[in-house]
Structures are given as C-alpha cells and as structure tokens.
N, C-alpha and C. Protein backbone atom coordinates (compact mmCIF):
# COMPACT_ATOMS: atom_id res chain seq x y z
N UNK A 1 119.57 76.41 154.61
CA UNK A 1 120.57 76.42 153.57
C UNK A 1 121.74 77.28 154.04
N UNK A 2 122.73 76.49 154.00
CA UNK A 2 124.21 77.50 154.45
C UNK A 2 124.31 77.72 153.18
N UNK A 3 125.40 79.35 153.56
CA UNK A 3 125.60 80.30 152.37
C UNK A 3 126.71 79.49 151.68
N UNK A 4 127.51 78.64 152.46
CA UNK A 4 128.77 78.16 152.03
C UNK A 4 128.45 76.86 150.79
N UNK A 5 127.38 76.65 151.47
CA UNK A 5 126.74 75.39 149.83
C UNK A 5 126.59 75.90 148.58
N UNK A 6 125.99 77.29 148.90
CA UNK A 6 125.65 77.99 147.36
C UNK A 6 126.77 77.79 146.30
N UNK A 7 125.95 77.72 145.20
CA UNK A 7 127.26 77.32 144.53
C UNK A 7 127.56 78.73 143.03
N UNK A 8 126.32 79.62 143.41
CA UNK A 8 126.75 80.99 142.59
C UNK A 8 127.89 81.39 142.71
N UNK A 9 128.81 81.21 141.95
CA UNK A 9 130.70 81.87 141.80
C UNK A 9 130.20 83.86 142.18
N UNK A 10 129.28 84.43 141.95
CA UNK A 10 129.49 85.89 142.11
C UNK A 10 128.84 86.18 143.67
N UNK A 11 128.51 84.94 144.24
CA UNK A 11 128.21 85.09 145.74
C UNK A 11 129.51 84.92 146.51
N UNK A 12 130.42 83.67 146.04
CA UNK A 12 131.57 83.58 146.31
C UNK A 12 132.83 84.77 146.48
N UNK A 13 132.40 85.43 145.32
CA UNK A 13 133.10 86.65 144.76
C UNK A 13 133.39 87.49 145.78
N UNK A 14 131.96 88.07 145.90
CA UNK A 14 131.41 88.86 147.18
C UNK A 14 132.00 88.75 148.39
N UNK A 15 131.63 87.09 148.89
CA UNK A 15 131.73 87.20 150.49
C UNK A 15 133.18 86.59 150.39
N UNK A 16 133.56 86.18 149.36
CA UNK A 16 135.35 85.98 149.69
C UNK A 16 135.84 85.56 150.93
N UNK A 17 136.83 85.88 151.80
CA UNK A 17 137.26 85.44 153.04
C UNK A 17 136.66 86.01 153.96
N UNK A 18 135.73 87.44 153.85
CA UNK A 18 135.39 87.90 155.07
C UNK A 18 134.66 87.24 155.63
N UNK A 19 134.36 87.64 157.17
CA UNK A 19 133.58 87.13 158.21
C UNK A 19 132.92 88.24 158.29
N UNK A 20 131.86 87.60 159.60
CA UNK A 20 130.54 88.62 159.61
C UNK A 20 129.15 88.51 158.82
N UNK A 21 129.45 87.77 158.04
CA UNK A 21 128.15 87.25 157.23
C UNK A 21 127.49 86.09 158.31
N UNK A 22 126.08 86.53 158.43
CA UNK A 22 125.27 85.90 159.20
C UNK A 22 123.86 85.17 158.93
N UNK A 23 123.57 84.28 158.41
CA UNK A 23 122.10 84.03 158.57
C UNK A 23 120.77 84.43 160.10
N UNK A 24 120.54 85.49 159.61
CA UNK A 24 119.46 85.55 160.69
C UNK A 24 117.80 85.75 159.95
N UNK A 25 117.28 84.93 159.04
CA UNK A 25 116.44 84.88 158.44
C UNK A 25 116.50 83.34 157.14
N UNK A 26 115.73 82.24 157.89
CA UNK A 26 115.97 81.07 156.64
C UNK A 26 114.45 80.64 156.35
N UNK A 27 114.21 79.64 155.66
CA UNK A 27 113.37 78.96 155.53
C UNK A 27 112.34 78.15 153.98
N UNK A 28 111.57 77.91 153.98
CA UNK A 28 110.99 77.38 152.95
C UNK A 28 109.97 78.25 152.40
N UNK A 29 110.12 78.65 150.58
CA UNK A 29 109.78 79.43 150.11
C UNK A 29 107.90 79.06 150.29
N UNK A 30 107.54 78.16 150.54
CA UNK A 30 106.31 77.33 150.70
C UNK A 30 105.46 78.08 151.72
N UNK A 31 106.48 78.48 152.67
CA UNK A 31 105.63 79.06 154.05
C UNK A 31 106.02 80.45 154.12
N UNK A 32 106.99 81.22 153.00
CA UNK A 32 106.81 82.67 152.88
C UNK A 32 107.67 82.84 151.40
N UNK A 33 106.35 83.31 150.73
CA UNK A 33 107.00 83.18 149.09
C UNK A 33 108.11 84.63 149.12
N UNK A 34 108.49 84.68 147.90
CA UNK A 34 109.27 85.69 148.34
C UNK A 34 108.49 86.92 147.28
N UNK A 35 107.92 87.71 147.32
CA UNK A 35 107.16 88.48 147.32
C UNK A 35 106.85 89.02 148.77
N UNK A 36 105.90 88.09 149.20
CA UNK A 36 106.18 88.91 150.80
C UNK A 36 107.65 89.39 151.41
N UNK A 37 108.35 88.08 151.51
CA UNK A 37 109.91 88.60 152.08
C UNK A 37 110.55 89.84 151.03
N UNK A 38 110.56 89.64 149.79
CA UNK A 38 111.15 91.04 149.49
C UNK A 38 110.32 92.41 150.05
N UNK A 39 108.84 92.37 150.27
CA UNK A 39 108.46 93.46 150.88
C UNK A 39 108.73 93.85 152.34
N UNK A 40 108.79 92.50 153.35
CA UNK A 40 109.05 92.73 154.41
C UNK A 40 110.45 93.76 154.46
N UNK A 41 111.58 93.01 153.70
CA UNK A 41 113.12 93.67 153.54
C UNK A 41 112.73 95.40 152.91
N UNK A 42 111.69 95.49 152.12
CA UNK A 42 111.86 96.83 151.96
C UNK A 42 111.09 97.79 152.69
N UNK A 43 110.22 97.82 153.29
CA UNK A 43 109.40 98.24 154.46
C UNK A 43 110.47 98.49 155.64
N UNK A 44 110.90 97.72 156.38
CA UNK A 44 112.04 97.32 157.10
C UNK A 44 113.37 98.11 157.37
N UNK A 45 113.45 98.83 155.90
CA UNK A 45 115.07 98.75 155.47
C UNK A 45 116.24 98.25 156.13
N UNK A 46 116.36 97.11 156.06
CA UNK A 46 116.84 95.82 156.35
C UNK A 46 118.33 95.88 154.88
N UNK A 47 119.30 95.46 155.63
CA UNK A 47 120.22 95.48 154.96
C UNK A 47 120.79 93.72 154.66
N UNK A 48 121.51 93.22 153.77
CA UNK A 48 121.96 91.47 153.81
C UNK A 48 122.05 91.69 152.48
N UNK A 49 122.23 90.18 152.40
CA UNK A 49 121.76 89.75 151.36
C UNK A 49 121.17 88.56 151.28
N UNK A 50 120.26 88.44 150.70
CA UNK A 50 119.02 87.15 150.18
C UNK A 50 119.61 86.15 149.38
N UNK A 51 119.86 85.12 149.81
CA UNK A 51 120.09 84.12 149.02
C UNK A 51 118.99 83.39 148.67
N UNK A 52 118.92 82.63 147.47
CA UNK A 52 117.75 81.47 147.07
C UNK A 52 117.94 80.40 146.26
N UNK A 53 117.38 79.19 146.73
CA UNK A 53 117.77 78.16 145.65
C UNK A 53 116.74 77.14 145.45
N UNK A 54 116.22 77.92 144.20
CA UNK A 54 115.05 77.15 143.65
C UNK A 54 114.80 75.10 143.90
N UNK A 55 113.93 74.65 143.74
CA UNK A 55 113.92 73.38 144.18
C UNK A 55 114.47 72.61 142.92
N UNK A 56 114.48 73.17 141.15
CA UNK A 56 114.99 72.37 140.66
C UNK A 56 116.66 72.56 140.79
N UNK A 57 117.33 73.57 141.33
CA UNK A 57 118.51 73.88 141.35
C UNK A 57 118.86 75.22 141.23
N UNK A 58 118.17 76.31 140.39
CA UNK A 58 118.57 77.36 140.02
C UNK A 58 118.92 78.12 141.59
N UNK A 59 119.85 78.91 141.37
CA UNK A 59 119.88 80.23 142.51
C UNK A 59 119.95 81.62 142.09
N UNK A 60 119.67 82.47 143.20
CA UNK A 60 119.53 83.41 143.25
C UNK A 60 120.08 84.46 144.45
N UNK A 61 120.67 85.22 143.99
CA UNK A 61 121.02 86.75 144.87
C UNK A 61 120.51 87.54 144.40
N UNK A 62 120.21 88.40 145.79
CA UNK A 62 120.03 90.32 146.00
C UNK A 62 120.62 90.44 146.95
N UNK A 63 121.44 91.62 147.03
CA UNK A 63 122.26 92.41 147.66
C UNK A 63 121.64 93.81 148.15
N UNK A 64 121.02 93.77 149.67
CA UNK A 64 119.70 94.40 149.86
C UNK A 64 120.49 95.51 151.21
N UNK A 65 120.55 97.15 150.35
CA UNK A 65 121.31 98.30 151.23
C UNK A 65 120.01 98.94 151.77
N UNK A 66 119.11 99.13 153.40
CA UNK A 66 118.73 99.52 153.64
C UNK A 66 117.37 99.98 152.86
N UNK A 67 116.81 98.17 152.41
CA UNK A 67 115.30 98.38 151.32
C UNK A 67 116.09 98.61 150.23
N UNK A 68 116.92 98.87 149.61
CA UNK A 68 117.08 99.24 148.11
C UNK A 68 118.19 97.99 147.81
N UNK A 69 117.61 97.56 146.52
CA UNK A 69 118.73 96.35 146.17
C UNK A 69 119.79 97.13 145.05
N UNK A 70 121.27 96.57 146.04
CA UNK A 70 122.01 97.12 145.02
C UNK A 70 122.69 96.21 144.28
N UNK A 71 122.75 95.10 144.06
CA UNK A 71 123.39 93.91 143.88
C UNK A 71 122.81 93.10 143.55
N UNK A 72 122.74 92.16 142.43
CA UNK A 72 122.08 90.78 142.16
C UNK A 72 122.90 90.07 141.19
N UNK A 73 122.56 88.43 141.50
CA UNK A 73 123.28 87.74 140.60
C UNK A 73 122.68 86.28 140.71
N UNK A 74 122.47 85.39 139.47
CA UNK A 74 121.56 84.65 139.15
C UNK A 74 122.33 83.35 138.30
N UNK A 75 121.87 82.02 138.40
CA UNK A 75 122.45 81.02 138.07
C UNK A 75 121.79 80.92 136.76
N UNK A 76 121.06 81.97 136.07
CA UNK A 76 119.93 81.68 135.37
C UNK A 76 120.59 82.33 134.09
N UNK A 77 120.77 82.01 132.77
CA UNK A 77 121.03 83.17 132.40
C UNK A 77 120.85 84.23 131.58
N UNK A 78 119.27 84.06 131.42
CA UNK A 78 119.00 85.13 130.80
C UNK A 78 118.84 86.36 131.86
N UNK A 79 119.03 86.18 133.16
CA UNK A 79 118.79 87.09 134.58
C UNK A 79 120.38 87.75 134.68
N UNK A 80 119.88 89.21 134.07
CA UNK A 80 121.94 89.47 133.97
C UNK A 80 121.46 90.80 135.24
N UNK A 81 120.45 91.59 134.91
CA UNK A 81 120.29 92.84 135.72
C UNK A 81 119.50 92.57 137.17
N UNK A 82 118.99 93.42 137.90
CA UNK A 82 118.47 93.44 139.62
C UNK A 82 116.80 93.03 138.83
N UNK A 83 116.40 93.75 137.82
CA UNK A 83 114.71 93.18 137.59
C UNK A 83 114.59 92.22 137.05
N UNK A 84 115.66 91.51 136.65
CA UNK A 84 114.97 90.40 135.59
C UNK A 84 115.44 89.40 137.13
N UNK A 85 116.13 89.49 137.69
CA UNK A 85 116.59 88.60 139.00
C UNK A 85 115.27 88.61 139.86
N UNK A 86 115.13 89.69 139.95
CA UNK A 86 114.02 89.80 141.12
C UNK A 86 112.65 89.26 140.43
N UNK A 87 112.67 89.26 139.24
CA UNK A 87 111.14 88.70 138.23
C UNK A 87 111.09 87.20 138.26
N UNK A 88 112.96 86.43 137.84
CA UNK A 88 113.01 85.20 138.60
C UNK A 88 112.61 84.79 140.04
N UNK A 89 112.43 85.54 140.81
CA UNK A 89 112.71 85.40 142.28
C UNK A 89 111.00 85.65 142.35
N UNK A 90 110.59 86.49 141.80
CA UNK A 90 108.77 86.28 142.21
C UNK A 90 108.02 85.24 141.78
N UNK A 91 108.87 84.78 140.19
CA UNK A 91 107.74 83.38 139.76
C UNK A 91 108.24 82.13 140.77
N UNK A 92 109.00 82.20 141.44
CA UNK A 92 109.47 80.56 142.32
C UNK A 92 108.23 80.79 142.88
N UNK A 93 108.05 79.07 143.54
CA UNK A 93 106.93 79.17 144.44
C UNK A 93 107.66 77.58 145.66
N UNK A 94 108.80 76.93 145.22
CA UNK A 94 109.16 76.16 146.48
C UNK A 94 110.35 76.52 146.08
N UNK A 95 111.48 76.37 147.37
CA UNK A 95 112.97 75.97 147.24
C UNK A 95 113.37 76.57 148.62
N UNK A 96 114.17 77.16 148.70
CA UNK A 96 114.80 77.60 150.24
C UNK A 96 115.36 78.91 150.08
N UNK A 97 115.74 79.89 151.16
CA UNK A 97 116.17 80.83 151.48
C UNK A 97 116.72 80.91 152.61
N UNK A 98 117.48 81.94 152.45
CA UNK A 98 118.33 81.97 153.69
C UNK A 98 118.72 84.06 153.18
N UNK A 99 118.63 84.64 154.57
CA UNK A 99 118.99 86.59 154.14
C UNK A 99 119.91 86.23 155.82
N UNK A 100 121.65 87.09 154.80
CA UNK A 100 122.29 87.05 155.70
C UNK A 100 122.36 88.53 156.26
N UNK A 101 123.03 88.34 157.46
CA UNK A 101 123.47 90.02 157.77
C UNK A 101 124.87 90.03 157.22
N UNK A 102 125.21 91.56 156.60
CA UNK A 102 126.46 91.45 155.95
C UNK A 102 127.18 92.39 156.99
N UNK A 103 128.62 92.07 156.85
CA UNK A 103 129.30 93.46 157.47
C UNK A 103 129.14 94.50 156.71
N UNK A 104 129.30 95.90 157.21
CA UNK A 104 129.56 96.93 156.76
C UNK A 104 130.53 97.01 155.73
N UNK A 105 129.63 97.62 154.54
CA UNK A 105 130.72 98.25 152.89
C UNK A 105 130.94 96.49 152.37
N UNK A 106 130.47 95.59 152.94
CA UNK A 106 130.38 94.77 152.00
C UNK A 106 129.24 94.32 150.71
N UNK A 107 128.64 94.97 151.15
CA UNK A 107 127.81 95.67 149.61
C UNK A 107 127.84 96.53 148.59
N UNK A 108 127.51 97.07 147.14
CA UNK A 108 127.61 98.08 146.80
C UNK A 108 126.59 98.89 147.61
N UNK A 109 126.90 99.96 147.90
CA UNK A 109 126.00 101.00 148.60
C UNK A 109 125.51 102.34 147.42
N UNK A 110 125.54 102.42 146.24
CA UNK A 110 125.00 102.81 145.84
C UNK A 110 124.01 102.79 144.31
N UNK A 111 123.29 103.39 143.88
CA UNK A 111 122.76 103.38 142.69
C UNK A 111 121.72 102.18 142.75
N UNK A 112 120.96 102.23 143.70
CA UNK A 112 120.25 101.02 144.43
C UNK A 112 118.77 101.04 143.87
N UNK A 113 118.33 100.19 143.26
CA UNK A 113 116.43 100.25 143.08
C UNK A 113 115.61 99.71 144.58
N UNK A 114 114.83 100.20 144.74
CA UNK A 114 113.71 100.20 145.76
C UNK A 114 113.06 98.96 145.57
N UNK A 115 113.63 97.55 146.57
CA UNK A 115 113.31 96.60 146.32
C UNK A 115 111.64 96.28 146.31
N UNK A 116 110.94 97.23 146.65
CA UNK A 116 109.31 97.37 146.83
C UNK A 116 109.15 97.52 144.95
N UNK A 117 109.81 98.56 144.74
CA UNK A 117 109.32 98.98 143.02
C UNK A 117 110.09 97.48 142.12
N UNK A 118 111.08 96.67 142.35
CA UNK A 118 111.05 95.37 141.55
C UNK A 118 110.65 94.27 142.08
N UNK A 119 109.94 94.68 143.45
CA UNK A 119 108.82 93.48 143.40
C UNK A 119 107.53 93.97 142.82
N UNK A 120 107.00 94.94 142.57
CA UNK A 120 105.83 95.15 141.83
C UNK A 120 106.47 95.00 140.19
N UNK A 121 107.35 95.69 139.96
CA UNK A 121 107.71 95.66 138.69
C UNK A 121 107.80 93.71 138.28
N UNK A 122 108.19 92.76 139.15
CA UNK A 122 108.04 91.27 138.87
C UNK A 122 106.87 91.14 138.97
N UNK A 123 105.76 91.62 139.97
CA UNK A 123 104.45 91.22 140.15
C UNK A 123 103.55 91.68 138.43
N UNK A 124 104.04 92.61 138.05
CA UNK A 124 103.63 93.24 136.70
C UNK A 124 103.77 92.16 135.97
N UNK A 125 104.79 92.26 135.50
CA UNK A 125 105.22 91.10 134.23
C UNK A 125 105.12 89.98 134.31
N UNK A 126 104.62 89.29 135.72
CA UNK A 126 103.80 87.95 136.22
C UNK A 126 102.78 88.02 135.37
N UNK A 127 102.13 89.03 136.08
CA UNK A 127 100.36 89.51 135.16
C UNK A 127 100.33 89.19 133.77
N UNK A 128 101.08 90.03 133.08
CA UNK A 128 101.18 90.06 132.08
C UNK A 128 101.45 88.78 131.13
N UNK A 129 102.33 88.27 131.59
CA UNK A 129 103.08 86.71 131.11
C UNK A 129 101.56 86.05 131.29
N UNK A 130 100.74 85.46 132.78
CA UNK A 130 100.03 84.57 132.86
C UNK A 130 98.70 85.34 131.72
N UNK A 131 98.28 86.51 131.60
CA UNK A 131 97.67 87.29 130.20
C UNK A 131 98.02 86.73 129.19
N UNK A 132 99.00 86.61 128.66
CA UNK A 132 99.70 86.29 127.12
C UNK A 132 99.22 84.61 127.23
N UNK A 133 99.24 83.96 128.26
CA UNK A 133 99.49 82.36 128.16
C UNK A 133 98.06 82.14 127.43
N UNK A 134 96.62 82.51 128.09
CA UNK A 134 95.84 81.64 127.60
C UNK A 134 95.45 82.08 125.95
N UNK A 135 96.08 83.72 125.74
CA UNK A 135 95.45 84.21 124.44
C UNK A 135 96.50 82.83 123.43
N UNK A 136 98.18 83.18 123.89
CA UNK A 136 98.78 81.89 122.68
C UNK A 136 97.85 80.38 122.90
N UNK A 137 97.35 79.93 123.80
CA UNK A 137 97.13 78.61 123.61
C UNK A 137 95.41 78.73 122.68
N UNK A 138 94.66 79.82 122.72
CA UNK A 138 93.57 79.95 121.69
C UNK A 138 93.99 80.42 120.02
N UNK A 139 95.03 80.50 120.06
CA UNK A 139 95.49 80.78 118.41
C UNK A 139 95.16 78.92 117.66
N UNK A 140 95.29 79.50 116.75
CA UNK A 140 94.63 77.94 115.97
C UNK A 140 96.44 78.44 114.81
N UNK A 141 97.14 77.16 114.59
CA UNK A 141 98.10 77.02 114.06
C UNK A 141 97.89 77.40 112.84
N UNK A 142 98.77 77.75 111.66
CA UNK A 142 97.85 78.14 110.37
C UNK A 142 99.25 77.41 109.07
C-alpha cells in the first residue's frame, strides 16, 4: 500500500509536500496482526508512522516517536483520541499496512503514550467487549 493512496485528509495534512517519508515496513495484516507490530515498534523504539487500511475500507494512523505514539488519526469516527485508534487497530484482523520512516520534527515529539501501554490497554477492552458479548446474547428480551 503506497502512502499516496491513503485517502485519510489528516495523513495528507501531515506529510504535505515534504519528502523523506519512506516505506520500510509493509504487508498483510493476516501474516502479522498488528498487536505484534505495535509491540515490535515499541520494544524497538522505532520512530514512522503506521499506516492501515482495513479490508472493508476503514484507515488508520499512529504517529510513532521512538515507541511512544504521539499522533493518531482514524477514518472511523467514533476513533477521535491515540486509544480508541489503537483499540480500532487491535480488533482488525485482515487489510494492509505499510510504517513509513519519517524525516526529522515531522512528528509531534511530545506528550506521547507508550505504544506497548495502548496496545495492552486495546488488548483489555478486546477482553472485555468479547466478555460482555455472550452475557447480552443470554438475556431473554422482556
């Protein structure tokens, strides 16, 4: 997936005219969900940003400063903040990715969450959500 297809307007925003944005990390969410890849990026401290685009269409950004995401933005829209993005980004299970290298200061560089703590914090509220599913489907209508 080229970054230039995406069609998120606040990815656009971002990478504007500069150069230096690089894909050196793509592939199919099938053969590395992104749970692993957000841990690899925070282990790593690996700087880019992660693009994603779900298989029915939706996309997704993080804006990833050395393991800590400072940046996110989502085609989705109840996904306005970095956890509810990254909670979208753990329930996918096919579509594509692509983590570019960014130039320098083209990120926000600060006030960053620890992309390890909102992938557990998505892995949580996974739990929780697939918990809630089978108790609503045993309620009897009244």
């Amino acid at each position: 997936m080229d970054h230039r297809t995406f069609h998120l307007a606040a990815v656009h925003e971002l990478i504007g005219e500069r150069a230096g944005f690089a894909p050196v990390l793509w592939g199919e969410l099938s053969g590395m969900p992104l749970p692993d890849l957000l841990s690899v990026l925070a282990h790593s401290q690996r700087t880019g940003l992660l693009l994603v685009r779900a298989k029915e269409g939706s996309e997704r950004a993080l804006g990833v400063v050395r393991g800590q995401v400072t940046w996110a933005a989502s085609s989705e829209p109840g996904e306005r903040d970095p956890r509810d993005v990254a909670y979208g980004l753990v329930r996918l299970h096919s579509g594509q990715f692509t983590f570019l290298r960014t130039p320098d200061g083209a990120l926000p560089d600060t006030g960053g969450l620890s992309a390890q703590e909102l992938l557990l914090d998505g892995l949580r509220r996974l739990d929780e959500e697939s918990k809630a599913r089978p108790a609503a489907k045993g309620r009897i209508a009244g």
